[in-house]
C-alpha atoms as a PDB file:
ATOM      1  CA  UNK A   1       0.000   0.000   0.000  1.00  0.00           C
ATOM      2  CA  UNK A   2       1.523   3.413  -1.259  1.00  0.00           C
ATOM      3  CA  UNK A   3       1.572   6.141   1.417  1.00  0.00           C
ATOM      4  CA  UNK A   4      -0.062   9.594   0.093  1.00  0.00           C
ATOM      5  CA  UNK A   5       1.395  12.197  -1.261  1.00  0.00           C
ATOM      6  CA  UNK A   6       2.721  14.910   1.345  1.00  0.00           C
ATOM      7  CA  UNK A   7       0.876  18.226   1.971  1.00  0.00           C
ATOM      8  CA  UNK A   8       1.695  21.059   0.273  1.00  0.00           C
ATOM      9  CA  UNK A   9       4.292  22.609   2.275  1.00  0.00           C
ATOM     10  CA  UNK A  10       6.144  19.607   3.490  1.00  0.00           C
ATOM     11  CA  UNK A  11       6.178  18.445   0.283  1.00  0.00           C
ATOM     12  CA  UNK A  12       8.015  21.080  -1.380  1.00  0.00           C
ATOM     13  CA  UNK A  13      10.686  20.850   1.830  1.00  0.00           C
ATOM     14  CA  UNK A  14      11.585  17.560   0.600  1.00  0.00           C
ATOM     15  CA  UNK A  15      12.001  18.425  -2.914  1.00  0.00           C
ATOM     16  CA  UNK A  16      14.105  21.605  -2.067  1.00  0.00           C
ATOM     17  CA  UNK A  17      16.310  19.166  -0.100  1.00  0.00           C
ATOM     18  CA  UNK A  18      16.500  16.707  -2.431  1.00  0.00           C
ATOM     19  CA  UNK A  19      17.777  19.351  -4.710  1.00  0.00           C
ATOM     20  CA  UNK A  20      20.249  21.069  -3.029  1.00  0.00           C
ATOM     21  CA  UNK A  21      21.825  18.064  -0.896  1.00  0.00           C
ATOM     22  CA  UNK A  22      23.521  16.240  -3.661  1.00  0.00           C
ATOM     23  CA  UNK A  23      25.649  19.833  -4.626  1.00  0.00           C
ATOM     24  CA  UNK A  24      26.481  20.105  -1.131  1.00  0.00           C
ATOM     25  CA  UNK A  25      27.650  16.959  -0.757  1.00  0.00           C
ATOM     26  CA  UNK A  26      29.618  16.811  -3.982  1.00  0.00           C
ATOM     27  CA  UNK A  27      31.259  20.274  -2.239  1.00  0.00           C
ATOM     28  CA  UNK A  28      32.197  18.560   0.708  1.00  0.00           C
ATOM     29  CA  UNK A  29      34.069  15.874  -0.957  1.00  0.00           C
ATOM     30  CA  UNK A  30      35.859  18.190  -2.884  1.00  0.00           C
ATOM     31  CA  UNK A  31      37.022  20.216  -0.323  1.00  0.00           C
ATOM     32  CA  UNK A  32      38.179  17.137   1.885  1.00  0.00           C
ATOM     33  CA  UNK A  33      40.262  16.485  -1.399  1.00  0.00           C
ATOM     34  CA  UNK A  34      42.185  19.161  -1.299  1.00  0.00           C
ATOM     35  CA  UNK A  35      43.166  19.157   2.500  1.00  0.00           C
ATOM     36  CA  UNK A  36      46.818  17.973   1.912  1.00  0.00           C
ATOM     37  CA  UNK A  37      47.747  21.884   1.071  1.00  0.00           C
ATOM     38  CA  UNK A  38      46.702  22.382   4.541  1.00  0.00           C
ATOM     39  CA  UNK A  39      50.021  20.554   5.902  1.00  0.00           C
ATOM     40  CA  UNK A  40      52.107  23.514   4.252  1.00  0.00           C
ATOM     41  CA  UNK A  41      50.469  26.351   6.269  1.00  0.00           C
ATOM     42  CA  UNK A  42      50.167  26.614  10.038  1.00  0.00           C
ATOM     43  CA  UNK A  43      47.818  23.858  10.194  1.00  0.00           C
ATOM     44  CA  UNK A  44      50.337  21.905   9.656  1.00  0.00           C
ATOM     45  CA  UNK A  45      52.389  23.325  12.448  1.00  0.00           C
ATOM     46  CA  UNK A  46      55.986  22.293  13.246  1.00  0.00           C
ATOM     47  CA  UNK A  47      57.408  24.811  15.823  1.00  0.00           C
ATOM     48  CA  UNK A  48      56.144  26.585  18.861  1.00  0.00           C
ATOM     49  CA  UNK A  49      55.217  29.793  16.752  1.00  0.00           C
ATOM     50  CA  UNK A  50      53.169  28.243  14.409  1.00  0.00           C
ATOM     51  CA  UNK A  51      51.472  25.775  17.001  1.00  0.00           C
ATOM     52  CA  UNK A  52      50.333  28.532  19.278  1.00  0.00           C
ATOM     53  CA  UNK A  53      48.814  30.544  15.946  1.00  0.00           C
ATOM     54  CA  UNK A  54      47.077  27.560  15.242  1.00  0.00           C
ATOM     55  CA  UNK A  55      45.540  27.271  18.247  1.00  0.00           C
ATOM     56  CA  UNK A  56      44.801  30.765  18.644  1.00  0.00           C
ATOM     57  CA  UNK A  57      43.189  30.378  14.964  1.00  0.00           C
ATOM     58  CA  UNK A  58      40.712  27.292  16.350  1.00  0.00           C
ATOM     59  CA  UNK A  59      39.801  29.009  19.395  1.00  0.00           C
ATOM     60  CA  UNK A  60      38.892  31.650  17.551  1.00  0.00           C
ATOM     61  CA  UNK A  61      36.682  29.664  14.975  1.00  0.00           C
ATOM     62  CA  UNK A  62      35.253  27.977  18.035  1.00  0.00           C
ATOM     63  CA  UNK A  63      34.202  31.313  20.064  1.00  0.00           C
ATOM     64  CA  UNK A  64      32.637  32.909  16.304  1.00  0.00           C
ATOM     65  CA  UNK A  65      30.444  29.676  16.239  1.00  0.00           C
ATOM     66  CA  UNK A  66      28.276  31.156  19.003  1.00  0.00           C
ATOM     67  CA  UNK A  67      28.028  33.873  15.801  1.00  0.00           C
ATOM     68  CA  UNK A  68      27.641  31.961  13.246  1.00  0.00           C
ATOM     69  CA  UNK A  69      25.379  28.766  14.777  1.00  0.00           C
ATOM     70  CA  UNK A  70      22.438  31.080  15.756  1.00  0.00           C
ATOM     71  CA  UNK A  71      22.407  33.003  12.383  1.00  0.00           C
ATOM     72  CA  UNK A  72      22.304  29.581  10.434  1.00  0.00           C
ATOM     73  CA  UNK A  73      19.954  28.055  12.826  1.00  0.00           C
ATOM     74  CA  UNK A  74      17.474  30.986  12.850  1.00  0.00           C
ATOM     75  CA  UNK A  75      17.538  32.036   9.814  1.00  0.00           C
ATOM     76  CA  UNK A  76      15.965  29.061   7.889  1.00  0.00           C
ATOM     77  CA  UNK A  77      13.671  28.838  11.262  1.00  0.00           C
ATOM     78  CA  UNK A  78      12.434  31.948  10.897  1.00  0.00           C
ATOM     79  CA  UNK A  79      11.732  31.955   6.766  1.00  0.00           C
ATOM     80  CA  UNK A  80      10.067  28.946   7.360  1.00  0.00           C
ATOM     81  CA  UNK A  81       7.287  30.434  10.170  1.00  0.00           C
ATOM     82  CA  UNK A  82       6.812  33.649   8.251  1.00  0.00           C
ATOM     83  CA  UNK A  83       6.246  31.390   4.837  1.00  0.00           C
ATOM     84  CA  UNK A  84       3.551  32.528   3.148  1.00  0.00           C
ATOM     85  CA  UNK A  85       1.053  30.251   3.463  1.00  0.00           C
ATOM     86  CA  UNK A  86       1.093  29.909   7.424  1.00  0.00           C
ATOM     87  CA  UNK A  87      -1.565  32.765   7.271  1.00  0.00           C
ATOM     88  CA  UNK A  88      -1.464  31.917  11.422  1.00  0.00           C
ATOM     89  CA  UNK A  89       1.405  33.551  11.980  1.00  0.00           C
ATOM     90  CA  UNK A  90       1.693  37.091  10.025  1.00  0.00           C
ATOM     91  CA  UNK A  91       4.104  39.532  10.122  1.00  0.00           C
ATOM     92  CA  UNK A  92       3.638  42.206  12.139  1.00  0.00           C
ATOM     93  CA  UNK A  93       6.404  44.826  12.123  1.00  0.00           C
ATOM     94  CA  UNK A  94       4.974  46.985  15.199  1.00  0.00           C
ATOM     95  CA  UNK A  95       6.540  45.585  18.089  1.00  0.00           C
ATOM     96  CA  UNK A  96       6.733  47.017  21.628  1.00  0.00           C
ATOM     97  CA  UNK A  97      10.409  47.568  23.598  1.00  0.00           C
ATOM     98  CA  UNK A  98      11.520  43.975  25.082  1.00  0.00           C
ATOM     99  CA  UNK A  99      13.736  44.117  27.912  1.00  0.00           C
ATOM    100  CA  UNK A 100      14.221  40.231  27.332  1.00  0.00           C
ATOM    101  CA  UNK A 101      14.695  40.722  23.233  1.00  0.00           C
ATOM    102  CA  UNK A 102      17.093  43.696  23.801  1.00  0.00           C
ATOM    103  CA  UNK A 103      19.594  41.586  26.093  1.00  0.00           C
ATOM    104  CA  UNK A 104      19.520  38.875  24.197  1.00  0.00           C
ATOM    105  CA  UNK A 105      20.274  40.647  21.226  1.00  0.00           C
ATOM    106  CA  UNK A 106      23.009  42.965  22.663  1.00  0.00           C
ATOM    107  CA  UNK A 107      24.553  40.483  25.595  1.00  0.00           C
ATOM    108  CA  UNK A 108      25.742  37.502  23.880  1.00  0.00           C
ATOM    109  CA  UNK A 109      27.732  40.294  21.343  1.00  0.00           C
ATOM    110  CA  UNK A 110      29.239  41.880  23.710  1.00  0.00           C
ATOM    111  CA  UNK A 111      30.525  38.487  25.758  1.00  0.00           C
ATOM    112  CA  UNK A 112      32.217  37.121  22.453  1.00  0.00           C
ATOM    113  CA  UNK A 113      33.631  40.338  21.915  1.00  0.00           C
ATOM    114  CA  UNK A 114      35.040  40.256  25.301  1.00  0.00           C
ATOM    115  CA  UNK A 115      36.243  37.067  24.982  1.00  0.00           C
ATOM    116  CA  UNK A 116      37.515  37.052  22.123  1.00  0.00           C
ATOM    117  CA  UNK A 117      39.701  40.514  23.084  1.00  0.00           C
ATOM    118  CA  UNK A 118      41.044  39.087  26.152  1.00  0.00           C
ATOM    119  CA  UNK A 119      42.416  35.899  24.245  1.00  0.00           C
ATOM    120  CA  UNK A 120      43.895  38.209  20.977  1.00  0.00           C
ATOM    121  CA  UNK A 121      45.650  40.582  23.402  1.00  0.00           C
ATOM    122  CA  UNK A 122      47.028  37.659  25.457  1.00  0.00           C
ATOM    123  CA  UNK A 123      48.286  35.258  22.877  1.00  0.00           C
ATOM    124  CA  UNK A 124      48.993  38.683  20.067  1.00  0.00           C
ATOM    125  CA  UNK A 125      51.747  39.795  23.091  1.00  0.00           C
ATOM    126  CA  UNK A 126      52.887  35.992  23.482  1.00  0.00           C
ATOM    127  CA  UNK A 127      53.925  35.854  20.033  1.00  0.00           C
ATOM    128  CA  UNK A 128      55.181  39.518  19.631  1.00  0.00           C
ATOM    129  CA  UNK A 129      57.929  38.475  16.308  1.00  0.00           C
ATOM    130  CA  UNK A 130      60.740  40.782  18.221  1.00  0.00           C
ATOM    131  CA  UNK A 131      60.125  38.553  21.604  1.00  0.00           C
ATOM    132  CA  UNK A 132      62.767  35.729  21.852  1.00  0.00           C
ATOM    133  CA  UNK A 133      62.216  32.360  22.139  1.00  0.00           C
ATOM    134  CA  UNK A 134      62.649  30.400  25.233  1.00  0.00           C
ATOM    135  CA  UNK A 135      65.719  27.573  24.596  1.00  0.00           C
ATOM    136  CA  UNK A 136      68.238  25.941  26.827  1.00  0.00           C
ATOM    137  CA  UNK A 137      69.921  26.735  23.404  1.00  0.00           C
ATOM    138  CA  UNK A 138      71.251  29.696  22.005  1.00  0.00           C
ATOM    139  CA  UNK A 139      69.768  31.141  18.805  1.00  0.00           C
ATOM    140  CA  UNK A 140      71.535  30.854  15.682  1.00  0.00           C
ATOM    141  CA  UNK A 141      71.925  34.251  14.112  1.00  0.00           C
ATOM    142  CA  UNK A 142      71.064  34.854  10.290  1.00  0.00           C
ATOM    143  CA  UNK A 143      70.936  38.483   8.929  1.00  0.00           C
ATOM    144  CA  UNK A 144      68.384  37.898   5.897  1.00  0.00           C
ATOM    145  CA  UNK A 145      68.352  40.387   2.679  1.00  0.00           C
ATOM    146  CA  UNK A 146      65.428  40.421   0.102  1.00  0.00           C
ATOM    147  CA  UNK A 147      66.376  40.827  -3.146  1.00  0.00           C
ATOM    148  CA  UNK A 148      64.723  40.302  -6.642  1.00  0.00           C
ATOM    149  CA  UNK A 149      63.634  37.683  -6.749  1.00  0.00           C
ATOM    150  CA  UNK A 150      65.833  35.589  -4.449  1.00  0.00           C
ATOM    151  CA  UNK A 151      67.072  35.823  -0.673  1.00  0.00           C
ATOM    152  CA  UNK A 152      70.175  36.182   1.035  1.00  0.00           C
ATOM    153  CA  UNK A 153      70.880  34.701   4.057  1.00  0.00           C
ATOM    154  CA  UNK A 154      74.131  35.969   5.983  1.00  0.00           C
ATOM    155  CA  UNK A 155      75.879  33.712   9.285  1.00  0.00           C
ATOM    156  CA  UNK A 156      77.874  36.554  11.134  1.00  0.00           C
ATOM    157  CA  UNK A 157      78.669  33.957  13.534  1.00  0.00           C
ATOM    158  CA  UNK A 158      79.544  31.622  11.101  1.00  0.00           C
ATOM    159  CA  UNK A 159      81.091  33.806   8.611  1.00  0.00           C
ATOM    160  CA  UNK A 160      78.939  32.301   5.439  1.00  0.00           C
ATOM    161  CA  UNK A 161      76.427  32.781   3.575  1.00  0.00           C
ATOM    162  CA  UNK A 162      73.735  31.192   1.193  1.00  0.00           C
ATOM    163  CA  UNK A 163      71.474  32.524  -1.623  1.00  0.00           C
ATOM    164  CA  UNK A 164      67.664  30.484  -1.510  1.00  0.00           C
ATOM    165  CA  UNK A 165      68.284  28.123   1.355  1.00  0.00           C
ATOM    166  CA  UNK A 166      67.983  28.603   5.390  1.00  0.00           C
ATOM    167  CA  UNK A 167      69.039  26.030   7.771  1.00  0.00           C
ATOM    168  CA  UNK A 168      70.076  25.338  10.908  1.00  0.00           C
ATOM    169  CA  UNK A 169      69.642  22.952  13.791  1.00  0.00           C
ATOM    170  CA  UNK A 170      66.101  21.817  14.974  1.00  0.00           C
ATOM    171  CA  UNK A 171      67.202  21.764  18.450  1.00  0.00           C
ATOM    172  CA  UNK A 172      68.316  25.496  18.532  1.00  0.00           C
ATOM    173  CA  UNK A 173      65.578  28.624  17.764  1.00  0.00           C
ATOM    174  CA  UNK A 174      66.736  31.032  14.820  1.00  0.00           C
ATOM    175  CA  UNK A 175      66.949  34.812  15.321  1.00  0.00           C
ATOM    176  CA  UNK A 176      66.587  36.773  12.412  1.00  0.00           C
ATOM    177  CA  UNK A 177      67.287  40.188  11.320  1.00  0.00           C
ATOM    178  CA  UNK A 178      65.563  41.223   7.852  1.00  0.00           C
ATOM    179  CA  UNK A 179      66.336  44.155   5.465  1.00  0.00           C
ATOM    180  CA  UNK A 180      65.273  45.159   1.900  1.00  0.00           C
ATOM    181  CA  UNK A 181      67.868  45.750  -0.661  1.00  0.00           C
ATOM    182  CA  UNK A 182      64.993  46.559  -3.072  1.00  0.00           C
ATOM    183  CA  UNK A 183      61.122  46.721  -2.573  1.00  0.00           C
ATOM    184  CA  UNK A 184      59.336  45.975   0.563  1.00  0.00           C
ATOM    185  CA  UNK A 185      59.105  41.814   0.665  1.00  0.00           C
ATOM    186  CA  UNK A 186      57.141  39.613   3.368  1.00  0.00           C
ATOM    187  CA  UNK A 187      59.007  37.114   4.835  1.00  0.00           C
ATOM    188  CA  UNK A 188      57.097  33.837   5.524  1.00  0.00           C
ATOM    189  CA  UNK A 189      57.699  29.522   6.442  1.00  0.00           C
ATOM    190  CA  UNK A 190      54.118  28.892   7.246  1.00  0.00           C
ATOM    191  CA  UNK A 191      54.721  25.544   9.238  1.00  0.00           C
ATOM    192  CA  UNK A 192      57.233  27.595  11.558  1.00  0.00           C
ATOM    193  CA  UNK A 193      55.562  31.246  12.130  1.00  0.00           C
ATOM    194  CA  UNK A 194      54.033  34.048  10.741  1.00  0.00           C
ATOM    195  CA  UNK A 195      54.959  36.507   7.812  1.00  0.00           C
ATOM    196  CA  UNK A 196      57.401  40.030   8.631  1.00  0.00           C
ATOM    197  CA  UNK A 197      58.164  42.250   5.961  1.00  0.00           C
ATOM    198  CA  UNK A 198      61.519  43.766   5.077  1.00  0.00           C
ATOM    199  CA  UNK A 199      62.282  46.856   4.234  1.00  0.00           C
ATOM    200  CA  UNK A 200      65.395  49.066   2.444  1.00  0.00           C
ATOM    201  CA  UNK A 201      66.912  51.089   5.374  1.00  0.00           C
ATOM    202  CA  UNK A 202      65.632  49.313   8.107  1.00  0.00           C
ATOM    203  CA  UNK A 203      65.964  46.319  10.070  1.00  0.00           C
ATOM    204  CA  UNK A 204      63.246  44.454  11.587  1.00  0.00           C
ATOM    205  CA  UNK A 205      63.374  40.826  13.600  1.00  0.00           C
ATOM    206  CA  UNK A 206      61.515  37.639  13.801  1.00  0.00           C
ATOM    207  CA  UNK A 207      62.396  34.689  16.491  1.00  0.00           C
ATOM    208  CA  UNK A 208      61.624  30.721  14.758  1.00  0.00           C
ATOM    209  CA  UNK A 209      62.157  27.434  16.048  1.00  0.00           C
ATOM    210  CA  UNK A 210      61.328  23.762  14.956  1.00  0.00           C
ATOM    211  CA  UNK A 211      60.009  21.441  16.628  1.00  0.00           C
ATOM    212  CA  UNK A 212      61.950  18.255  14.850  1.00  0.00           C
ATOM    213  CA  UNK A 213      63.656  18.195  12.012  1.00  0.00           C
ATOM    214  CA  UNK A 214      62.050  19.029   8.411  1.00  0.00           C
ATOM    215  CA  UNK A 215      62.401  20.870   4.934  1.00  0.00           C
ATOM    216  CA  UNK A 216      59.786  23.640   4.645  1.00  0.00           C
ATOM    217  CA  UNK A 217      58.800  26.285   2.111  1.00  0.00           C
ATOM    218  CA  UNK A 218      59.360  29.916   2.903  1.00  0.00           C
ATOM    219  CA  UNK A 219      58.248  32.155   0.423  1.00  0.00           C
ATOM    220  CA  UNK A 220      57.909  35.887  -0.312  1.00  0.00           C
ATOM    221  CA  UNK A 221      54.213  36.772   0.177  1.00  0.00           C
ATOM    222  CA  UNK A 222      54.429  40.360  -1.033  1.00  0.00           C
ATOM    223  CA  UNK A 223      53.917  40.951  -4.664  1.00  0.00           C
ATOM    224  CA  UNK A 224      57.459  42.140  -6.050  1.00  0.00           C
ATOM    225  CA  UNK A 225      57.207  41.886  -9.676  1.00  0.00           C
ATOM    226  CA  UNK A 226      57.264  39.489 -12.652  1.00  0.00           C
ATOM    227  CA  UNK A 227      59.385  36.653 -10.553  1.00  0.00           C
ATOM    228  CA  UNK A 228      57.280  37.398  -7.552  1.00  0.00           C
ATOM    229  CA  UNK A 229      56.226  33.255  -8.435  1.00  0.00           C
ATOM    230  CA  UNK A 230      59.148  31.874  -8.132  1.00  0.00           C
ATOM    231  CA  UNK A 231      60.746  33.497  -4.747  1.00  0.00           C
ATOM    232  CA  UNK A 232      60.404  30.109  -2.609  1.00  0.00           C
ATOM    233  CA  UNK A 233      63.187  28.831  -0.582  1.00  0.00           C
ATOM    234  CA  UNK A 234      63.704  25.650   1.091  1.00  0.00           C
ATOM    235  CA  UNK A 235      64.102  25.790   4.853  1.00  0.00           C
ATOM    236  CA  UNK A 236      66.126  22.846   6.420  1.00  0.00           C
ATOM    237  CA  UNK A 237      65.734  22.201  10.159  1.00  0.00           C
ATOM    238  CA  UNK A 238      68.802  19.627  10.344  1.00  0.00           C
ATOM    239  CA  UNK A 239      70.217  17.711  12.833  1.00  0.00           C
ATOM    240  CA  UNK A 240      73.439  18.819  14.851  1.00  0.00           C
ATOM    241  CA  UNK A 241      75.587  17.078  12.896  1.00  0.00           C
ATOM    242  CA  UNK A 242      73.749  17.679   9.539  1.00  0.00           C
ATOM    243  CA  UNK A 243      73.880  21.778   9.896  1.00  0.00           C
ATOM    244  CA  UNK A 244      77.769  20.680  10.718  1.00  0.00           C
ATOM    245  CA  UNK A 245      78.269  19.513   7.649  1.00  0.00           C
ATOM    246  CA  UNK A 246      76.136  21.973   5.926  1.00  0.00           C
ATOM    247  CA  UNK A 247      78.704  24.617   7.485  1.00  0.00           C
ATOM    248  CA  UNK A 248      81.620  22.418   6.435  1.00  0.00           C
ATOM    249  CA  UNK A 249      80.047  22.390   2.770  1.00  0.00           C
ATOM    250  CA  UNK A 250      79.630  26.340   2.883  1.00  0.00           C
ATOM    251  CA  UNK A 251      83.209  26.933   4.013  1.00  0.00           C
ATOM    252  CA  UNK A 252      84.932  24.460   1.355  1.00  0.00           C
ATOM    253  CA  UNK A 253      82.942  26.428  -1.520  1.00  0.00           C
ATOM    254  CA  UNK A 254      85.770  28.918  -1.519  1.00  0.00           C
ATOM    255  CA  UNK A 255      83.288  31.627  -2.625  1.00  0.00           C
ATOM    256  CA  UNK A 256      83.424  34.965  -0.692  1.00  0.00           C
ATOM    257  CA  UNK A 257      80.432  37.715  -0.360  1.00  0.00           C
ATOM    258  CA  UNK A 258      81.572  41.219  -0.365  1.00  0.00           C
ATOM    259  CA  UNK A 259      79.892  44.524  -1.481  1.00  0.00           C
ATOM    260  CA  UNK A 260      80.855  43.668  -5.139  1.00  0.00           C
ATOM    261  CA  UNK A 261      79.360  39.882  -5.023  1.00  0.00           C
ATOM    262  CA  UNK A 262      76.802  41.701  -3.346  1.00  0.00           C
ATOM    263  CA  UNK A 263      76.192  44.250  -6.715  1.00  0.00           C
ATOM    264  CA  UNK A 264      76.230  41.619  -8.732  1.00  0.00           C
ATOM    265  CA  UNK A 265      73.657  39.292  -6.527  1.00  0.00           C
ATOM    266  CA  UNK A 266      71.441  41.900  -6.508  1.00  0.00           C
ATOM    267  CA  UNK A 267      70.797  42.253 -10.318  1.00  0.00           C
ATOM    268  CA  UNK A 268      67.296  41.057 -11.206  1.00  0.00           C
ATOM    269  CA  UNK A 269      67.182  37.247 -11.466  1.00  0.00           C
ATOM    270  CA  UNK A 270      65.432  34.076 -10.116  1.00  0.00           C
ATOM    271  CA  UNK A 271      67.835  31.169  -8.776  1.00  0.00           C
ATOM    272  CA  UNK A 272      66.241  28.080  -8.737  1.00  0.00           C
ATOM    273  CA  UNK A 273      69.375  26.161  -7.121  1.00  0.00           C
ATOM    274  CA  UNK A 274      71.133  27.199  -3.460  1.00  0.00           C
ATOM    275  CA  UNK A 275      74.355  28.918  -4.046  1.00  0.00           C
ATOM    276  CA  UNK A 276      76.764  29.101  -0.768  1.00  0.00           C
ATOM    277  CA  UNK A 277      79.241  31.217   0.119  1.00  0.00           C
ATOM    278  CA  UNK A 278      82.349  30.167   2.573  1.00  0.00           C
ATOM    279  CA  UNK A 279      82.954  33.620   3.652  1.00  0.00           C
ATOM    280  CA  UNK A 280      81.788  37.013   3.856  1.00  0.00           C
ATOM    281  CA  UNK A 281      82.908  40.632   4.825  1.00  0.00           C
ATOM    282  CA  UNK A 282      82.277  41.733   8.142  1.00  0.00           C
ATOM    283  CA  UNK A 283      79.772  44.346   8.868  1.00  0.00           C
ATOM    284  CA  UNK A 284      78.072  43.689   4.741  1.00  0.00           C
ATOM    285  CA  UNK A 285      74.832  43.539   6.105  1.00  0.00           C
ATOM    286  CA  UNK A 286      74.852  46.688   8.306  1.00  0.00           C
ATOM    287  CA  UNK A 287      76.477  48.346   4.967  1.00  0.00           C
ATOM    288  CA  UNK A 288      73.404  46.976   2.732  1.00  0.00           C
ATOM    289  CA  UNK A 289      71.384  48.690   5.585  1.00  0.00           C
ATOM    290  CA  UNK A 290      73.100  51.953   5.019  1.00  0.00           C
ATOM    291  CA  UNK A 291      73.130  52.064   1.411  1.00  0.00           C
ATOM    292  CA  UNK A 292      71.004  55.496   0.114  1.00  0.00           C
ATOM    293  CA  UNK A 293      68.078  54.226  -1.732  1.00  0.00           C
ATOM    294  CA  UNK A 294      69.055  50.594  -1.795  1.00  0.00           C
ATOM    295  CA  UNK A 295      66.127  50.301  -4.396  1.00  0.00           C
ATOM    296  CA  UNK A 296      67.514  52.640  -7.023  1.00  0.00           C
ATOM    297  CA  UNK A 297      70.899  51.203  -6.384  1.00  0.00           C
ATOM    298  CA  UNK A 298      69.751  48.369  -7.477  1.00  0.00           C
ATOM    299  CA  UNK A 299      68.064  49.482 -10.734  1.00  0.00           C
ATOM    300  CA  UNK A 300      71.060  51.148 -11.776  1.00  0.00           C
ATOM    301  CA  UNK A 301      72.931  47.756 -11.258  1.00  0.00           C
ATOM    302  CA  UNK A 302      70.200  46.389 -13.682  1.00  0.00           C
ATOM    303  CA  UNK A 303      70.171  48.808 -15.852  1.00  0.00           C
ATOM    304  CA  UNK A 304      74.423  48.124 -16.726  1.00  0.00           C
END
């Protein structure tokens, strides 16, 4: 024995789902397909910095569903009591003042905008870029120079240098100091922190760490031009004796980094492979720092 056909209104509900739930569910899929490019960001976390941003991040998403839920909830709620056919319940815009109405609507605001300062200013200061990180080890030191479209990294300690590849050892934090010799640039490694920019004539400073060690990707994420794309680096979180012999490597290269290696880095170029230098000039970076409009400097260098 068939069942009869539903009513009128009911009906139509179960057609509009009907409709709509295969798209969404084709959606879904998709986007669970694509959740591997989620391990290169800070979701896929692999240092202090980038594990307390990513729980800041889900605590955040977790408070804004008190937002969100009710607005979702409601709003199909109240479109279906105010349908047109339920002639029971009209519309009737001329309400009276609600003490209860008012706090709900104003309240609940106000406490997730409490809360959700309270835990921004807290955990915004906690992972303040310029603050160092805490180590039983001491930081290794890199001075870091944007250029176009490739990065220098200088080892004062060390006395080396490399063009397009960071490393050092997982079980020590990294202290850098950043500079421009061209165009503003955005330093980023999404798995190990957030994104500084660098700029000609100044100096600014960022504090990383890993948590094991991994390659990453750091990137430029500030447009710079036509080889903007291609500005990735790897960024090698070795072991101790690994980032040995990726010092002893350096140093053996017999290549040295002064103001005119410098000139001639700085021309306009992408470099796909790591180039290493086994020693540099003391005090290059704070002369790169100095140099009047670093930026034009480098056009002219272009331009021979």
């Amino acid at each position: 024995m068939r069942c009869p056909p539903a009513a009128g209104p009911a009906r139509r509900l179960k057609e509009l789902v009907r409709q709509f739930i295969g798209p969404v569910a084709l959606i879904a899929l998709g986007s669970l397909g694509g959740c591997g490019v989620l391990d290169h960001g800070f979701m896929g976390a692999a240092g202090p910095v980038a594990d307390k941003t990513r729980s800041l991040f889900l605590l955040a998403c977790f408070i804004l569903l008190f937002v969100v839920g009710p607005v979702l909830l409601l709003t199909p709620i109240i479109a279906w009591h105010y349908r047109l056919s339920n002639t029971k319940s009209a519309y009737r815009p001329k309400w009276g003042f609600n003490w209860s109405l008012e706090g709900l609507i104003w309240i609940p605001p106000a406490i997730i905008v409490i809360v959700l300062a309270v835990f921004l200013w807290r955990d915004t200061h906690a992972l303040d870029p310029y603050k160092p990180l805490v180590s039983p080890n001491p930081p290794v030191k890199v001075q870091v120079v944007a250029l176009d479209w490739k990065w220098l990294f200088i080892y004062p300690e060390e006395g080396i240098a490399s063009v397009n590849e960071l490393a050092f050892p997982s079980d020590r934090p990294i202290h850098l100091s950043l500079t421009s010799a061209t165009v503003m640039q955005s330093f980023f490694v999404p798995q190990l922190g957030g994104q500084i920019y660098a700029m000609a004539g100044m100096t600014t400073q960022h504090n990383l760490a890993a948590s094991e060690p991994g390659r990453f990707r750091g990137e430029n994420t500030q447009f710079n031009g036509m080889g903007f794309q291609n500005q990735k680096f790897p960024v090698l979180a070795q072991s101790a004796d690994d980032y040995t012999a990726w010092l002893a490597r350096a140093r053996a290269g017999g290549k040295t980094l002064d103001m005119n290696a410098f000139k001639a880095l700085s021309a306009r170029s992408t470099q796909a492979e790591p180039i290493l230098f086994g020693s540099v000039t003391p005090g290059l970076f704070q002369s790169i720092v100095a140099l009047d409009h670093p930026g034009i400097h480098a056009a002219h260098m272009r331009a021979r």
